[in-house]
Protein backbone atom coordinates (compact mmCIF):
# COMPACT_ATOMS: atom_id res chain seq x y z
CA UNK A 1 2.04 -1.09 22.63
CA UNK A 2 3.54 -0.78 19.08
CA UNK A 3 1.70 -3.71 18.05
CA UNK A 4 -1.58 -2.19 19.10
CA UNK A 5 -0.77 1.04 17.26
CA UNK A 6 0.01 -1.09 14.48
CA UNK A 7 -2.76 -3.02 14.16
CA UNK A 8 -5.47 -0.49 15.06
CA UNK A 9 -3.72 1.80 11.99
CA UNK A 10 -3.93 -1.44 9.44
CA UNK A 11 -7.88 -1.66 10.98
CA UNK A 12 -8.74 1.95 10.65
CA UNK A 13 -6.85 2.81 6.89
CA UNK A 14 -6.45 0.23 4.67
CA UNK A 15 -9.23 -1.16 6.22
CA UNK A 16 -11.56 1.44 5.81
CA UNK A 17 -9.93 1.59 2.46
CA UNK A 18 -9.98 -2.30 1.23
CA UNK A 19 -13.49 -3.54 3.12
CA UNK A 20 -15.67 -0.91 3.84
CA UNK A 21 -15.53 1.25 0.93
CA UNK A 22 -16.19 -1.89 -1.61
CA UNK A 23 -18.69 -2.85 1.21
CA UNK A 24 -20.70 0.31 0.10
CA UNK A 25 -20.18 -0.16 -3.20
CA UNK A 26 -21.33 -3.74 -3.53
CA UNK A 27 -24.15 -3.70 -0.86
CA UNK A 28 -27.43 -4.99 -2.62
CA UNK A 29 -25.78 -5.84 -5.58
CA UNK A 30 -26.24 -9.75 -5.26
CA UNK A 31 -22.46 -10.52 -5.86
CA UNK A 32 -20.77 -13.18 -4.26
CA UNK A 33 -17.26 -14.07 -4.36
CA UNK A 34 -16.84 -16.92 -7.11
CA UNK A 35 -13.52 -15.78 -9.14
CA UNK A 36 -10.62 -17.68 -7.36
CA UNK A 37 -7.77 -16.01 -9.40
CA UNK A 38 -9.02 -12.14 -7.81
CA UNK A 39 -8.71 -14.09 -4.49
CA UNK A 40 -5.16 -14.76 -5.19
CA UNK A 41 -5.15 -11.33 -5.82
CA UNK A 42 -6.38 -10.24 -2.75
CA UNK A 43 -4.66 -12.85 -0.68
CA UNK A 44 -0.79 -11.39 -2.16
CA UNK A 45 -2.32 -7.71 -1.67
CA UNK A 46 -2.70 -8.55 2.19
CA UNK A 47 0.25 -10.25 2.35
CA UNK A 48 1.95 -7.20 1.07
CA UNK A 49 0.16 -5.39 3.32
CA UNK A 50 0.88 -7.18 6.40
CA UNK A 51 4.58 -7.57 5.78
CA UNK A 52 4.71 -3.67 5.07
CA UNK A 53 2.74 -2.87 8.53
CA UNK A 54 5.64 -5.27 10.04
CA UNK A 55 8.44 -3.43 8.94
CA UNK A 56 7.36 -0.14 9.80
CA UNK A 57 6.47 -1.11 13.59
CA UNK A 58 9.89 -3.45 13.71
CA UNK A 59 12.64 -1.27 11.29
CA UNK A 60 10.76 1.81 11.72
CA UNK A 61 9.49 2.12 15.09
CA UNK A 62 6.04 3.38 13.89
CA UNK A 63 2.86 2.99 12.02
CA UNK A 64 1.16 3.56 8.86
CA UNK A 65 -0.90 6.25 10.38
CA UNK A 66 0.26 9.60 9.59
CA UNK A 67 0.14 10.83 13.62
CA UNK A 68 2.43 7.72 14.42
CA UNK A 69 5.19 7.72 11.57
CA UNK A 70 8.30 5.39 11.12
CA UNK A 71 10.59 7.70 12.78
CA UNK A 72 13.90 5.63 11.11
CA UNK A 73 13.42 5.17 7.58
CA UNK A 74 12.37 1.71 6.01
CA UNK A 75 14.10 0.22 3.07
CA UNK A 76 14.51 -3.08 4.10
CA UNK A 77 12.19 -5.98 3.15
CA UNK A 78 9.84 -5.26 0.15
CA UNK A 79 10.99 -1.55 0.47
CA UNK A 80 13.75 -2.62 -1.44
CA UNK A 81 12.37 -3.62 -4.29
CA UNK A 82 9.50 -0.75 -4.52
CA UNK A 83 9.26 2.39 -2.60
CA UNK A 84 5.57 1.96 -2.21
CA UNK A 85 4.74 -1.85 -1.52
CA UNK A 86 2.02 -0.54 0.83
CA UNK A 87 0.18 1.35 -1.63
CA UNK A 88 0.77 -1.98 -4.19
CA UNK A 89 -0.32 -4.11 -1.47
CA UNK A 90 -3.94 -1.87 -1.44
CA UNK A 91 -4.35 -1.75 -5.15
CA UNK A 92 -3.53 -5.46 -5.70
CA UNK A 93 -6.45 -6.20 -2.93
CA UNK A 94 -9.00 -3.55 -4.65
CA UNK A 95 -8.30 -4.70 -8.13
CA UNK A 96 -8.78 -9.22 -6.68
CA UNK A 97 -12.01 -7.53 -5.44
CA UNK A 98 -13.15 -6.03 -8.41
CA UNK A 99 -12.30 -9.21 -9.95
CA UNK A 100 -13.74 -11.39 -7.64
CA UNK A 101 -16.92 -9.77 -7.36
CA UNK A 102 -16.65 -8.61 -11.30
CA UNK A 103 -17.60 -5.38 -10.48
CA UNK A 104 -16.86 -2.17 -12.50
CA UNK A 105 -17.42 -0.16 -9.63
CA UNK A 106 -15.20 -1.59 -7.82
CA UNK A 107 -12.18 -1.48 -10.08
CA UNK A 108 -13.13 2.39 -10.87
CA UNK A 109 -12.53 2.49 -7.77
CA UNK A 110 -9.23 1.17 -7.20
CA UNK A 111 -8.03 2.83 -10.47
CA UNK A 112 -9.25 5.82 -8.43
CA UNK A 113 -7.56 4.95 -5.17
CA UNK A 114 -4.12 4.27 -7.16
CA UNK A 115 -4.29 7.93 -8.94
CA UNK A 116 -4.79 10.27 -5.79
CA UNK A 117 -2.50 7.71 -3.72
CA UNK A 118 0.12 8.64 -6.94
CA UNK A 119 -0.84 12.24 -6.64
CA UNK A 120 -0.43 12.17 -2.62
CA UNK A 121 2.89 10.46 -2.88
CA UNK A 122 4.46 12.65 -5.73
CA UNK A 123 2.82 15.86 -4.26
CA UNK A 124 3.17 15.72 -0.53
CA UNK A 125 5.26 12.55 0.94
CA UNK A 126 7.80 12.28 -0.99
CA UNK A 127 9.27 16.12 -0.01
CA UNK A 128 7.80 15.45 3.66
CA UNK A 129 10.20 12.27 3.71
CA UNK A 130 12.84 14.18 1.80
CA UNK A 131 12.54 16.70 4.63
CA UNK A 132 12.71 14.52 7.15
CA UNK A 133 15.41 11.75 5.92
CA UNK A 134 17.60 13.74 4.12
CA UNK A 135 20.52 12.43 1.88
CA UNK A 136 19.55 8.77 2.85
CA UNK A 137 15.66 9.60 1.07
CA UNK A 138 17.11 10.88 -1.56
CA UNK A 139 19.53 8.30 -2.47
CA UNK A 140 16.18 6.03 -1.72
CA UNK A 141 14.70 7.25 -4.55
CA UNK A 142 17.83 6.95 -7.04
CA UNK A 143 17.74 3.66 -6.46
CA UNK A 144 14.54 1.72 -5.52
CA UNK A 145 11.35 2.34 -8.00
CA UNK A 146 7.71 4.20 -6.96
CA UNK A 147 5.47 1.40 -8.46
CA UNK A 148 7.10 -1.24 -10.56
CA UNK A 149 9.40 -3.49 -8.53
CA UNK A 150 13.18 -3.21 -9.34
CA UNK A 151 15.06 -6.72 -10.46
CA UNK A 152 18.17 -6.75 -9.34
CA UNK A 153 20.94 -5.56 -11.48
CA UNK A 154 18.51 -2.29 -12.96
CA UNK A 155 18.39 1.04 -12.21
CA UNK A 156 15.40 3.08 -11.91
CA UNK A 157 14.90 6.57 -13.22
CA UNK A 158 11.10 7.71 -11.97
C-alpha cells in the first residue's frame, strides 16, 4: 500500500510540477526536444527524484505528500549529502527542460520553482521538522548542506 501512496504522491506533485506545468507553458510553441545534454539533465533530475521517493517510503515509512509524511526521519542515501535532494532532483529536471526545449519560459520558471521551494523550506519545514525530530533535525542541519552537496571531509554552515 506504501508503494501506491508513493507513487500516486510522485504522480500528483512533482508531476504536476515537472510535466504539466512546462506542458502549459510550451503548448503551441512548436518546440521539440533536440538538446541531448538538457536530457541528461532531466534523466539525473528523475533519478534523484526516484531514489528520494524510495527512501522516504523504505527509511521513512511515508511519502512526499504533506498528508502522508516520513514519520522516521531520512538521512540516509542522497540525504546525506544534501538535505534537499528532492527539491534538486525537481530543479535539475525543470532547468534539462528549459534546455531541451530552449525555452525562457521554462527556465523562469524553474528559477521560480527553486525560490518559493527555498522560501517554503527556510520558512515553514525546516521548524515543522525541527518540531517534530528534535535534537536528531537539528544536528541534521549542522552537518548535511540545504542545496549544494557536501564532499566528504567539509562542514557546512547554511
Amino acid at each position: 500500500m506504501l508503494l501506491i501512496r508513493s507513487l500516486l504522491a510522485a504522480a500528483l506533485l512533482p508531476g504536476t510540477v515537472t510535466i504539466i506545468v512546462p506542458w502549459l507553458i510550451l503548448r503551441g510553441s512548436g518546440q521539440h526536444p533536440t538538446r541531448w545534454p538538457g536530457l541528461a539533465l532531466v534523466a539525473v533530475g528523475a533519478a534523484v527524484l526516484f531514489r528520494c521517493i524510495w527512501e522516504f517510503a523504505v527509511s521513512g515509512r511515508g511519502t512526499l505528500a504533506p498528508i502522508d509524511p516520513p514519520t522516521r526521519l531520512v538521512v540516509n542515501g542522497l540525504y546525506r549529502y544534501v538535505r534537499n535532494p528532492m527539491y534538486v532532483g525537481v530543479v535539475l529536471i525543470l532547468a534539462g527542460e528549459a534546455w531541451v526545449f530552449w525555452s525562457g519560459g521554462l527556465l523562469l520558471y524553474a528559477v521560480g520553482f527553486f525560490l518559493v521551494a527555498n522560501l517554503f523550506i527556510v520558512v515553514y519545514e525546516e521548524p515543522a521538522l525541527r518540531r517534530t525530530f528534535g535534537e536528531s533535525y537539528s544536528e541534521y542541519l549542522r552537518t548535511v548542506p540545504r542545496w549544494v552537496p557536501k564532499i566528504p571531509g567539509r562542514t557546512t554552515q547554511d
